[in-house]
C-alpha atoms as a PDB file:
ATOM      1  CA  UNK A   1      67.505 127.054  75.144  1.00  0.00           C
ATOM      2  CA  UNK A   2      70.570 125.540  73.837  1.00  0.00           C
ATOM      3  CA  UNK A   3      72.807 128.013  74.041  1.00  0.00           C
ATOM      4  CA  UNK A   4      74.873 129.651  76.750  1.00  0.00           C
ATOM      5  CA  UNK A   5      73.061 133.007  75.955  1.00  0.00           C
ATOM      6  CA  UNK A   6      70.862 134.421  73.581  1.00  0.00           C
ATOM      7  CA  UNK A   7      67.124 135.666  73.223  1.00  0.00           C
ATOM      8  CA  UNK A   8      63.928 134.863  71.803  1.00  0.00           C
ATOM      9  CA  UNK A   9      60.767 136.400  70.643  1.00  0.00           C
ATOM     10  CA  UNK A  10      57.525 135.159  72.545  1.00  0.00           C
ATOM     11  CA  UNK A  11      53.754 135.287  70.973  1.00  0.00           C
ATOM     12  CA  UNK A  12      52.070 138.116  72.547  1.00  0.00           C
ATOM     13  CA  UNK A  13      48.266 139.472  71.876  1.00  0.00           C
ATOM     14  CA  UNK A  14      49.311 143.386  71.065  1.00  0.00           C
ATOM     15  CA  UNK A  15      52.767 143.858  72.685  1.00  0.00           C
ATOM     16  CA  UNK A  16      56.381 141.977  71.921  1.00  0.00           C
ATOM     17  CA  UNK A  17      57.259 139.798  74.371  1.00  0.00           C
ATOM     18  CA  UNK A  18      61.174 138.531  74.749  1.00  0.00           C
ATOM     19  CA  UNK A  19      62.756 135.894  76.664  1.00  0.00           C
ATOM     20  CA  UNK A  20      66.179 135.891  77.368  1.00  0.00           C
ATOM     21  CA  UNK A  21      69.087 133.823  79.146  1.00  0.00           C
ATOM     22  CA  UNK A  22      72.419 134.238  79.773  1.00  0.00           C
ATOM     23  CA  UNK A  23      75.035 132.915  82.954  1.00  0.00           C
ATOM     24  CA  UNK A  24      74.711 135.811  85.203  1.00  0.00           C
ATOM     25  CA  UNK A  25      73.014 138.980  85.197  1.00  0.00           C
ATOM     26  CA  UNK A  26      75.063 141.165  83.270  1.00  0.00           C
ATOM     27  CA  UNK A  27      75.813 139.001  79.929  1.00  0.00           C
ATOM     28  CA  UNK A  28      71.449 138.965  80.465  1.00  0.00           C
ATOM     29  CA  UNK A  29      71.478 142.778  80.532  1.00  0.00           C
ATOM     30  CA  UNK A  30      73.665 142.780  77.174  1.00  0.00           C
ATOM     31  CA  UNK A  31      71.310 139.675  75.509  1.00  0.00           C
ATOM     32  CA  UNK A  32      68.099 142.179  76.820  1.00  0.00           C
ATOM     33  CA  UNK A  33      69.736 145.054  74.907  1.00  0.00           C
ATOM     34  CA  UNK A  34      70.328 142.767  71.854  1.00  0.00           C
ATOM     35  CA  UNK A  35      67.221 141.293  71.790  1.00  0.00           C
ATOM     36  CA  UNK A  36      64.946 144.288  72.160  1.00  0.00           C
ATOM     37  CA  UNK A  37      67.098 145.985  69.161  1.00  0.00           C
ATOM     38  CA  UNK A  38      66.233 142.604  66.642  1.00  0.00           C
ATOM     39  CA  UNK A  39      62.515 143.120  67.966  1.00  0.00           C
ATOM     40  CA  UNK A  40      62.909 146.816  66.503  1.00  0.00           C
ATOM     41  CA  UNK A  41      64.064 145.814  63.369  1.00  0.00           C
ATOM     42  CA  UNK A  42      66.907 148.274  64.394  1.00  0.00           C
ATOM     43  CA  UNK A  43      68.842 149.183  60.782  1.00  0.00           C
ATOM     44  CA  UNK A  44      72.172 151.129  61.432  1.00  0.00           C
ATOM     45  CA  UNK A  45      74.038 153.459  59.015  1.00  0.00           C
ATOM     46  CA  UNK A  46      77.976 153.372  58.852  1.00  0.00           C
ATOM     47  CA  UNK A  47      79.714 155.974  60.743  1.00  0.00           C
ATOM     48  CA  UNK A  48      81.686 156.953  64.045  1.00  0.00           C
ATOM     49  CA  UNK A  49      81.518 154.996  66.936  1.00  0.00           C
ATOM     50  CA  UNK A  50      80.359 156.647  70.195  1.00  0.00           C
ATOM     51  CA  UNK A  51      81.016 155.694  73.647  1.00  0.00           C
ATOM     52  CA  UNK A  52      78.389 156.510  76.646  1.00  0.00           C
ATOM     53  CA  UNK A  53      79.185 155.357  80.269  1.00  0.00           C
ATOM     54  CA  UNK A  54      76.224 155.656  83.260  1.00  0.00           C
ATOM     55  CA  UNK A  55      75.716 154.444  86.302  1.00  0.00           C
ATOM     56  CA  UNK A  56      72.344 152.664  87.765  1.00  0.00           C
ATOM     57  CA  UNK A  57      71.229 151.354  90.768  1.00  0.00           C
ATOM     58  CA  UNK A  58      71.101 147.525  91.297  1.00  0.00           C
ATOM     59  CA  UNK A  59      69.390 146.941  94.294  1.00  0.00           C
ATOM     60  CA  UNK A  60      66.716 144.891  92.376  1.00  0.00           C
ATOM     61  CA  UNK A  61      67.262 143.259  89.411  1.00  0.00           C
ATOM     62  CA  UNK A  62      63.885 143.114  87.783  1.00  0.00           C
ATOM     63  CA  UNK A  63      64.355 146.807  88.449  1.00  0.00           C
ATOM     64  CA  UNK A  64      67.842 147.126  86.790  1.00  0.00           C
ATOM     65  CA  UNK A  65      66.677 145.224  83.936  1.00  0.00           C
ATOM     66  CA  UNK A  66      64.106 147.790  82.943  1.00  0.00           C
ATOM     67  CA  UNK A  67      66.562 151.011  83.839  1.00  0.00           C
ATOM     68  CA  UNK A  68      69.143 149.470  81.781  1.00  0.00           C
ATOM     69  CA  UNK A  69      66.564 148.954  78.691  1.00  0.00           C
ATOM     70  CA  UNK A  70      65.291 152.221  79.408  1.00  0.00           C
ATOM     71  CA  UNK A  71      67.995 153.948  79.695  1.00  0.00           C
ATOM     72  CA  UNK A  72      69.036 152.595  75.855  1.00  0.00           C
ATOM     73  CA  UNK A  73      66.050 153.422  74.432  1.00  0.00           C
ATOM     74  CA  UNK A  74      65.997 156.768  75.961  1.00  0.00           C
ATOM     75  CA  UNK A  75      69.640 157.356  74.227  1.00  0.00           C
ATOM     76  CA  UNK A  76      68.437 155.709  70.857  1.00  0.00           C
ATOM     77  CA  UNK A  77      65.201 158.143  70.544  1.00  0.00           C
ATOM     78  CA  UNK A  78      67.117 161.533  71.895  1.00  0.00           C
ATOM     79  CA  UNK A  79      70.629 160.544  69.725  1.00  0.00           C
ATOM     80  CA  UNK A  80      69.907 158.461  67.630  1.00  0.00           C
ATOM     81  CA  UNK A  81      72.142 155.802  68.595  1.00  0.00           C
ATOM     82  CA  UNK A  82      72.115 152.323  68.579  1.00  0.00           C
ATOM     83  CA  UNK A  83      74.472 150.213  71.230  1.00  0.00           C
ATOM     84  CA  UNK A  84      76.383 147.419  69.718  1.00  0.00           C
ATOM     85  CA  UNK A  85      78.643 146.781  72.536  1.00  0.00           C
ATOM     86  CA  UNK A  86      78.444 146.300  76.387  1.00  0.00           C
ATOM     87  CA  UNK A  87      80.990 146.668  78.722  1.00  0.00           C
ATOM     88  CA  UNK A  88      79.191 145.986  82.373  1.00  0.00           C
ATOM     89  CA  UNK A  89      80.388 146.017  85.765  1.00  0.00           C
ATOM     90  CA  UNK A  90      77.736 144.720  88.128  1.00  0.00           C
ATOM     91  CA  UNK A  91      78.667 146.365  92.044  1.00  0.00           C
ATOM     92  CA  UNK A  92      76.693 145.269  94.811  1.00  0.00           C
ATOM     93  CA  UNK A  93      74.807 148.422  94.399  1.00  0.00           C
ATOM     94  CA  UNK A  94      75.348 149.467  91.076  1.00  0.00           C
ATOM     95  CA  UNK A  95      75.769 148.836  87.583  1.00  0.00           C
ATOM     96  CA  UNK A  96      78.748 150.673  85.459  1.00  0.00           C
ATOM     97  CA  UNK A  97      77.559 150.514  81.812  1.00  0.00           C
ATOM     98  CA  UNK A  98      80.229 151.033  79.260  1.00  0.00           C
ATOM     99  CA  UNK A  99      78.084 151.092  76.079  1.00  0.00           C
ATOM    100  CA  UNK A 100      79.314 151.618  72.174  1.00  0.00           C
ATOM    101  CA  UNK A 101      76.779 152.772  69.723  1.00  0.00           C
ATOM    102  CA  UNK A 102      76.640 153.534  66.058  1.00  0.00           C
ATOM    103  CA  UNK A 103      74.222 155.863  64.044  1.00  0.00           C
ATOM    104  CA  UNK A 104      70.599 154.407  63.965  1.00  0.00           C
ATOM    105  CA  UNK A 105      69.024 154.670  60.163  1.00  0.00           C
ATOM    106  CA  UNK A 106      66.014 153.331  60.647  1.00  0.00           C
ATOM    107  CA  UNK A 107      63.688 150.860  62.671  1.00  0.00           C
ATOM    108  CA  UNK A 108      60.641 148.325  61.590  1.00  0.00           C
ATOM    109  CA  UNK A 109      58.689 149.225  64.449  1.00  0.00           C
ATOM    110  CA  UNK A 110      59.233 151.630  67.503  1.00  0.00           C
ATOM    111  CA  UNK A 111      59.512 150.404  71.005  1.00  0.00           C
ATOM    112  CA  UNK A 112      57.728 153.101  73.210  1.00  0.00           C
ATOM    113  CA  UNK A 113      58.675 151.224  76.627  1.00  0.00           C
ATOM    114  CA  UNK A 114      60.568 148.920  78.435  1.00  0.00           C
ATOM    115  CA  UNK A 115      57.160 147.341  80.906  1.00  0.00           C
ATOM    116  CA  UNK A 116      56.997 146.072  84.155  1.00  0.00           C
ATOM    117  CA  UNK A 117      54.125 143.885  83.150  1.00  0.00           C
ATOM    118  CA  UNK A 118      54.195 140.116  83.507  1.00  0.00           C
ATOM    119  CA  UNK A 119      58.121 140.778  84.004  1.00  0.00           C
ATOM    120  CA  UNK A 120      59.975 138.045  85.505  1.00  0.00           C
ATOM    121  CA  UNK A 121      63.363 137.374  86.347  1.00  0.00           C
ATOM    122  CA  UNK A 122      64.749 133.994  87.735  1.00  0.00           C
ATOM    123  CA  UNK A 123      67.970 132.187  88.919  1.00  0.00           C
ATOM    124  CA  UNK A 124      68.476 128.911  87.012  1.00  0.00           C
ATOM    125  CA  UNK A 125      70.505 125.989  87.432  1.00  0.00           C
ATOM    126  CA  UNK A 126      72.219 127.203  84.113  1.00  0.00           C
ATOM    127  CA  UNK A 127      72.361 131.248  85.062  1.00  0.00           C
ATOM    128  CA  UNK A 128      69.537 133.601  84.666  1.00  0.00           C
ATOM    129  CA  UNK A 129      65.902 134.123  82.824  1.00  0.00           C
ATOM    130  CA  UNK A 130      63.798 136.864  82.089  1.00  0.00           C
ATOM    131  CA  UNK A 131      60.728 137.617  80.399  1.00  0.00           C
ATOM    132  CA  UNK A 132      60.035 141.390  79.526  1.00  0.00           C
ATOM    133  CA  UNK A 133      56.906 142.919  77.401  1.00  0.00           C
ATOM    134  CA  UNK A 134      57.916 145.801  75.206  1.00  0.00           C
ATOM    135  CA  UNK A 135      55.087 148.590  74.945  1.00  0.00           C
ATOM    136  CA  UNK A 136      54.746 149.229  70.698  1.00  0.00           C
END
C-alpha cells in the first residue's frame, strides 16, 4: 500500500472482495464508496449534479462501514445516482454524509449487497484497513 489512500480489488471464489486504506475513518468511508463503484464498472452520463445529505449511526465502525455502502447503493438502484463526492463529518455518534452524485448510465456488473462476511476493519500504524465482500 503505497499510498496515503486508495483501494484494491482482492481474488475472491464467487463474490468481489475490496481492500481499502485511508488515515482515519472517514477518508476510508469515501475510498469504500470509490472502490465499490470501480468494482461496478460504474459508467456515468453527463448531467446535473445532485446533492443528498443523511445521517447514520457510528457507534461501530464495521457497522458504519456497511450503512454508509448501503446506504449508496440503495440511492444508486432507487435514483439512479452515482456519488462522486464526499463531504463527511464523523461525530462521536454519528456520521453527517454530504454526498454529490451524477446520473448513472450504466454498470459492468451489479452489486446486490454491501456483506458482513469476513469483514474486517483495523487501526494501523499508518490509519485504517478494511476488507469488505460485495454480494454480485
Amino acid at each position: 500500500m503505497s499510498s496515503q489512500a486508495g483501494f484494491r480489488e482482492i481474488e475472491h471464489t464467487a463474490d468481489w472482495e475490496l481492500e481499502v486504506w485511508a488515515p482515519d475513518l472517514p477518508a476510508l468511508l469515501e475510498q469504500a464508496a470509490r472502490g465499490m463503484n470501480a468494482l461496478s464498472g460504474v459508467q456515468i452520463e453527463q448531467g446535473p449534479v445532485q446533492q443528498r445529505s443523511f445521517v447514520l449511526p457510528a457507534t461501530d465502525s464495521e457497522k458504519l462501514l456497511v450503512s454508509f455502502l448501503s446506504e449508496l447503493l440503495y440511492v444508486q438502484e432507487r435514483d439512479g445516482l452515482v456519488f462522486v463526492s464526499f463531504n463527511l463529518t464523523l461525530h462521536e455518534d454519528r456520521l453527517l454524509a454530504r454526498v454529490e452524485g451524477v446520473p448513472l448510465h450504466s454498470l459492468d456488473k451489479e452489486i446486490k449487497a454491501v456483506t458482513y462476511h469476513n469483514l474486517r476493519l483495523r487501526q494501523t500504524q499508518r490509519g485504517v484497513e478494511a476488507r469488505i465482500v460485495f454480494d454480485v
